[in-house]
N, C-alpha and C. Protein backbone atom coordinates (compact mmCIF):
# COMPACT_ATOMS: atom_id res chain seq x y z
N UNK A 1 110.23 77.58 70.98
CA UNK A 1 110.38 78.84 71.70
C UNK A 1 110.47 78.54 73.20
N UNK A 2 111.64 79.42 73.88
CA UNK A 2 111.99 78.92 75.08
C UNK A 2 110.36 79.71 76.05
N UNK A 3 109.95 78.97 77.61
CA UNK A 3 109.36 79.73 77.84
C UNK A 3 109.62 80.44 79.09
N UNK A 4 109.32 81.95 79.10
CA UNK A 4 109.96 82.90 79.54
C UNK A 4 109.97 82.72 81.18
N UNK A 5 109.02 81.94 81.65
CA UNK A 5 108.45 81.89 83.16
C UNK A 5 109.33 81.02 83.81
N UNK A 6 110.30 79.97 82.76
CA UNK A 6 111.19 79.33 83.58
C UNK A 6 112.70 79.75 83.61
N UNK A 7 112.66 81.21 82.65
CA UNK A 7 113.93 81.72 82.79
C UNK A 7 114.46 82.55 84.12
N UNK A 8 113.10 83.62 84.05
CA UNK A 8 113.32 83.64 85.81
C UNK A 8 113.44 83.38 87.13
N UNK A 9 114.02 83.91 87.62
CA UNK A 9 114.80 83.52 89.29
C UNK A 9 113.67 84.50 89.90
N UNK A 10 113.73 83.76 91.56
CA UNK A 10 112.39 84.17 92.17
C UNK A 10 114.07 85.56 93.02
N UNK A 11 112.86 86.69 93.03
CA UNK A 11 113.37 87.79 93.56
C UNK A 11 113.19 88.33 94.94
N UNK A 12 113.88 88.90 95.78
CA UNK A 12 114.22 89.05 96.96
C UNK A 12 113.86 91.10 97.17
N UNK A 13 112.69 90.68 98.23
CA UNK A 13 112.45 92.16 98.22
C UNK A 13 113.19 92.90 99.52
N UNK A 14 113.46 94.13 99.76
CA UNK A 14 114.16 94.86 101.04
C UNK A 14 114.22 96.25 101.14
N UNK A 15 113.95 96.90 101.93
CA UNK A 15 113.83 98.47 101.87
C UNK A 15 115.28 98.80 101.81
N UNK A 16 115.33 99.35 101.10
CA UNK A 16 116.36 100.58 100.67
C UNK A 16 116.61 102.33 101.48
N UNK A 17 117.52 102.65 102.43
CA UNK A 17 117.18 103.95 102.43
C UNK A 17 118.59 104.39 101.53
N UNK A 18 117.84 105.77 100.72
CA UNK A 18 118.84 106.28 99.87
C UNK A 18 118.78 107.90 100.02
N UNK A 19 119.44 108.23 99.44
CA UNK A 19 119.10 110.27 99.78
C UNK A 19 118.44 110.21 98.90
N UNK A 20 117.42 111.62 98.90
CA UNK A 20 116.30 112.23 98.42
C UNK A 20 116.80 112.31 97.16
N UNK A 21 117.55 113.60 96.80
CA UNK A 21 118.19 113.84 95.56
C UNK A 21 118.95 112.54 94.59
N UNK A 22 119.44 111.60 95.16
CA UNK A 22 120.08 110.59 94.66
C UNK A 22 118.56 109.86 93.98
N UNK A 23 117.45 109.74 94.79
CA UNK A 23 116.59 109.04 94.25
C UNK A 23 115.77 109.48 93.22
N UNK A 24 115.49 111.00 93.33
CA UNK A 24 114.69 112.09 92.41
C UNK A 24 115.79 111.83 90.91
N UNK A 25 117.29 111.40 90.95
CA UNK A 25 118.02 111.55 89.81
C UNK A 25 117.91 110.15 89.18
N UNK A 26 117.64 108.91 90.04
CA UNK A 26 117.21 107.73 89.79
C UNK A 26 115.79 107.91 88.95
N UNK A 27 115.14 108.27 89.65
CA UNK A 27 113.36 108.48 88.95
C UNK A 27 113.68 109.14 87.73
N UNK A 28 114.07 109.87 87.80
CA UNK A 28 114.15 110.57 86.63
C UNK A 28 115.06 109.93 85.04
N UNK A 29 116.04 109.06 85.54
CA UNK A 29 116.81 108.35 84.77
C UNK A 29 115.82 107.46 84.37
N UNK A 30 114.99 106.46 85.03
CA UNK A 30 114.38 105.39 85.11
C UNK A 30 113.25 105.70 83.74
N UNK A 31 112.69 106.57 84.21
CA UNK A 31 111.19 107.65 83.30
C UNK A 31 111.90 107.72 81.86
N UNK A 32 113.19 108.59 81.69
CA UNK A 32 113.76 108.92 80.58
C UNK A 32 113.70 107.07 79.60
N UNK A 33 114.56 106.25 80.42
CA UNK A 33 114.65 105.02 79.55
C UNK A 33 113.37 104.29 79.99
N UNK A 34 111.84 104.91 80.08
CA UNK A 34 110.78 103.67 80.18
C UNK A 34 110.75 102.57 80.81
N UNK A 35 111.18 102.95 82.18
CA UNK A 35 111.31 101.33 83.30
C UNK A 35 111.24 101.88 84.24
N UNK A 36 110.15 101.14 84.88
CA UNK A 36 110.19 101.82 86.26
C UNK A 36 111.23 101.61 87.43
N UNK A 37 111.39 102.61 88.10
CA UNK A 37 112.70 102.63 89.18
C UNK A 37 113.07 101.38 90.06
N UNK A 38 111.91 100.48 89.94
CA UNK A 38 112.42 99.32 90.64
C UNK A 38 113.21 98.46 89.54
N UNK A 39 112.98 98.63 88.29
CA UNK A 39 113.32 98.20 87.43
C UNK A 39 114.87 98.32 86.79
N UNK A 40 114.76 100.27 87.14
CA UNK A 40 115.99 100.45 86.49
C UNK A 40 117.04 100.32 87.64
N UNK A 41 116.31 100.45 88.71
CA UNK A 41 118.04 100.11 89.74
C UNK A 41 118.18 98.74 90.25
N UNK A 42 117.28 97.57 89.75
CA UNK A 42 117.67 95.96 89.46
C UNK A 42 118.76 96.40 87.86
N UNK A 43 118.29 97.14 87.19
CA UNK A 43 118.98 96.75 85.78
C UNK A 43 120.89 97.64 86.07
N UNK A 44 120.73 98.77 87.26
CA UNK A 44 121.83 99.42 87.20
C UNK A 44 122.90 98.34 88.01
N UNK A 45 122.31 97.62 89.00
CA UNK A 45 122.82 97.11 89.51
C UNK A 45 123.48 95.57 89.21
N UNK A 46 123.02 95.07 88.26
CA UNK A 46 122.96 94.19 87.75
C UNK A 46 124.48 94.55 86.61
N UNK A 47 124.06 95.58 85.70
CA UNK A 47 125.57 95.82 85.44
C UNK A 47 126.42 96.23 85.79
N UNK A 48 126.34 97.20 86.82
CA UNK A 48 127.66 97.36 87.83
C UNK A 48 128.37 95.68 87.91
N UNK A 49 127.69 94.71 88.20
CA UNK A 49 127.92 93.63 88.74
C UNK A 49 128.72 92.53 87.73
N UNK A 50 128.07 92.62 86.50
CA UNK A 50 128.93 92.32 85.54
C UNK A 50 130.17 92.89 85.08
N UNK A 51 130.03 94.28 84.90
CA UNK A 51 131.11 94.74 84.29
C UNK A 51 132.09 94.71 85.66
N UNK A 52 131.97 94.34 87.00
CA UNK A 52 132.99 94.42 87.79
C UNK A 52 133.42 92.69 87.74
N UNK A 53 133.04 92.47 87.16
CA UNK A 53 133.05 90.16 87.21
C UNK A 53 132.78 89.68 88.51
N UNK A 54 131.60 90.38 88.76
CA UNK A 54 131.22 89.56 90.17
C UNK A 54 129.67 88.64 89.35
N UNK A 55 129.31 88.84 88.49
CA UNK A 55 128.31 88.07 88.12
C UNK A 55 128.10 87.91 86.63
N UNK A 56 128.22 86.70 86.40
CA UNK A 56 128.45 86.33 84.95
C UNK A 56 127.55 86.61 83.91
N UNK A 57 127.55 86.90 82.58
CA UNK A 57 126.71 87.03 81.54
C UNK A 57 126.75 86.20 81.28
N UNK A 58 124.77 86.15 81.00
CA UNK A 58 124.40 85.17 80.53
C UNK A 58 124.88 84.92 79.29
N UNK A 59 125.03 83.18 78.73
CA UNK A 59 125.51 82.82 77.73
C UNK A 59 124.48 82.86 76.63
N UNK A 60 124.73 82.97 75.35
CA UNK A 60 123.74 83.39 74.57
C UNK A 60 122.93 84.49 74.12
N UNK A 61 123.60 85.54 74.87
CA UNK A 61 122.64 86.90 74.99
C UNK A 61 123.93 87.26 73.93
N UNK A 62 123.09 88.31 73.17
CA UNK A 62 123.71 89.85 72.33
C UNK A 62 123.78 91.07 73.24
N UNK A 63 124.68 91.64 72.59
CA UNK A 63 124.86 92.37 73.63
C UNK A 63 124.90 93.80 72.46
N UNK A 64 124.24 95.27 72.54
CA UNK A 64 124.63 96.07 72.09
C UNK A 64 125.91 96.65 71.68
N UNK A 65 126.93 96.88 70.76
CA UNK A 65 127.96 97.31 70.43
C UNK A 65 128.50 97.88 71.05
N UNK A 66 127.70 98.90 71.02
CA UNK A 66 128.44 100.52 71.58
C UNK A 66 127.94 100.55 73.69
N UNK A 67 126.75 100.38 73.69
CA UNK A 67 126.07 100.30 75.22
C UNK A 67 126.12 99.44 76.13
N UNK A 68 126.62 97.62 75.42
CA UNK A 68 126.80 97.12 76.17
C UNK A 68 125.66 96.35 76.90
N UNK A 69 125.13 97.26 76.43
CA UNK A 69 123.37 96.35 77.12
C UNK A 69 122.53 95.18 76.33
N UNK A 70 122.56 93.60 77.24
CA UNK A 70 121.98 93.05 76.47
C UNK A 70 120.37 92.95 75.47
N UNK A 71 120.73 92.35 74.21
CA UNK A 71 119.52 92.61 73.49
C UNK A 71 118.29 91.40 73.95
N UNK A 72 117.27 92.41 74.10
CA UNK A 72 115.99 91.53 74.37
C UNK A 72 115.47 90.48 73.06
């Protein structure tokens, strides 16, 4: 079993300003799928990034059919 602590990359923190409403629709997206907002706009951003081919999928991952989102 691979272990999980050397799969991650060390992360880069930075304030964000965003509009109010843009962020209240973020929180609220984030809550609905169980991740918190720092979470879900690393995860939104992350596929924007793929599906535009600026950052590669990882090799080995499954990927959901229909969503596209890789399986844990």
């Amino acid at each position: 079993m691979q272990d999980h602590s050397t799969r991650k990359m060390a992360k880069k923190a930075f304030v964000l300003r965003i509009e109010e409403e843009t962020m209240k629709a973020v929180e609220k997206w984030a809550a609905d799928e169980f991740r918190s907002t720092n979470g879900h706009l690393e995860w939104l951003i992350d596929k924007a990034l793929k599906e535009s081919g600026r950052k590669k999928k990882k090799t080995g991952t499954t990927e959901h059919p229909t969503t596209g989102e890789e399986a844990v």
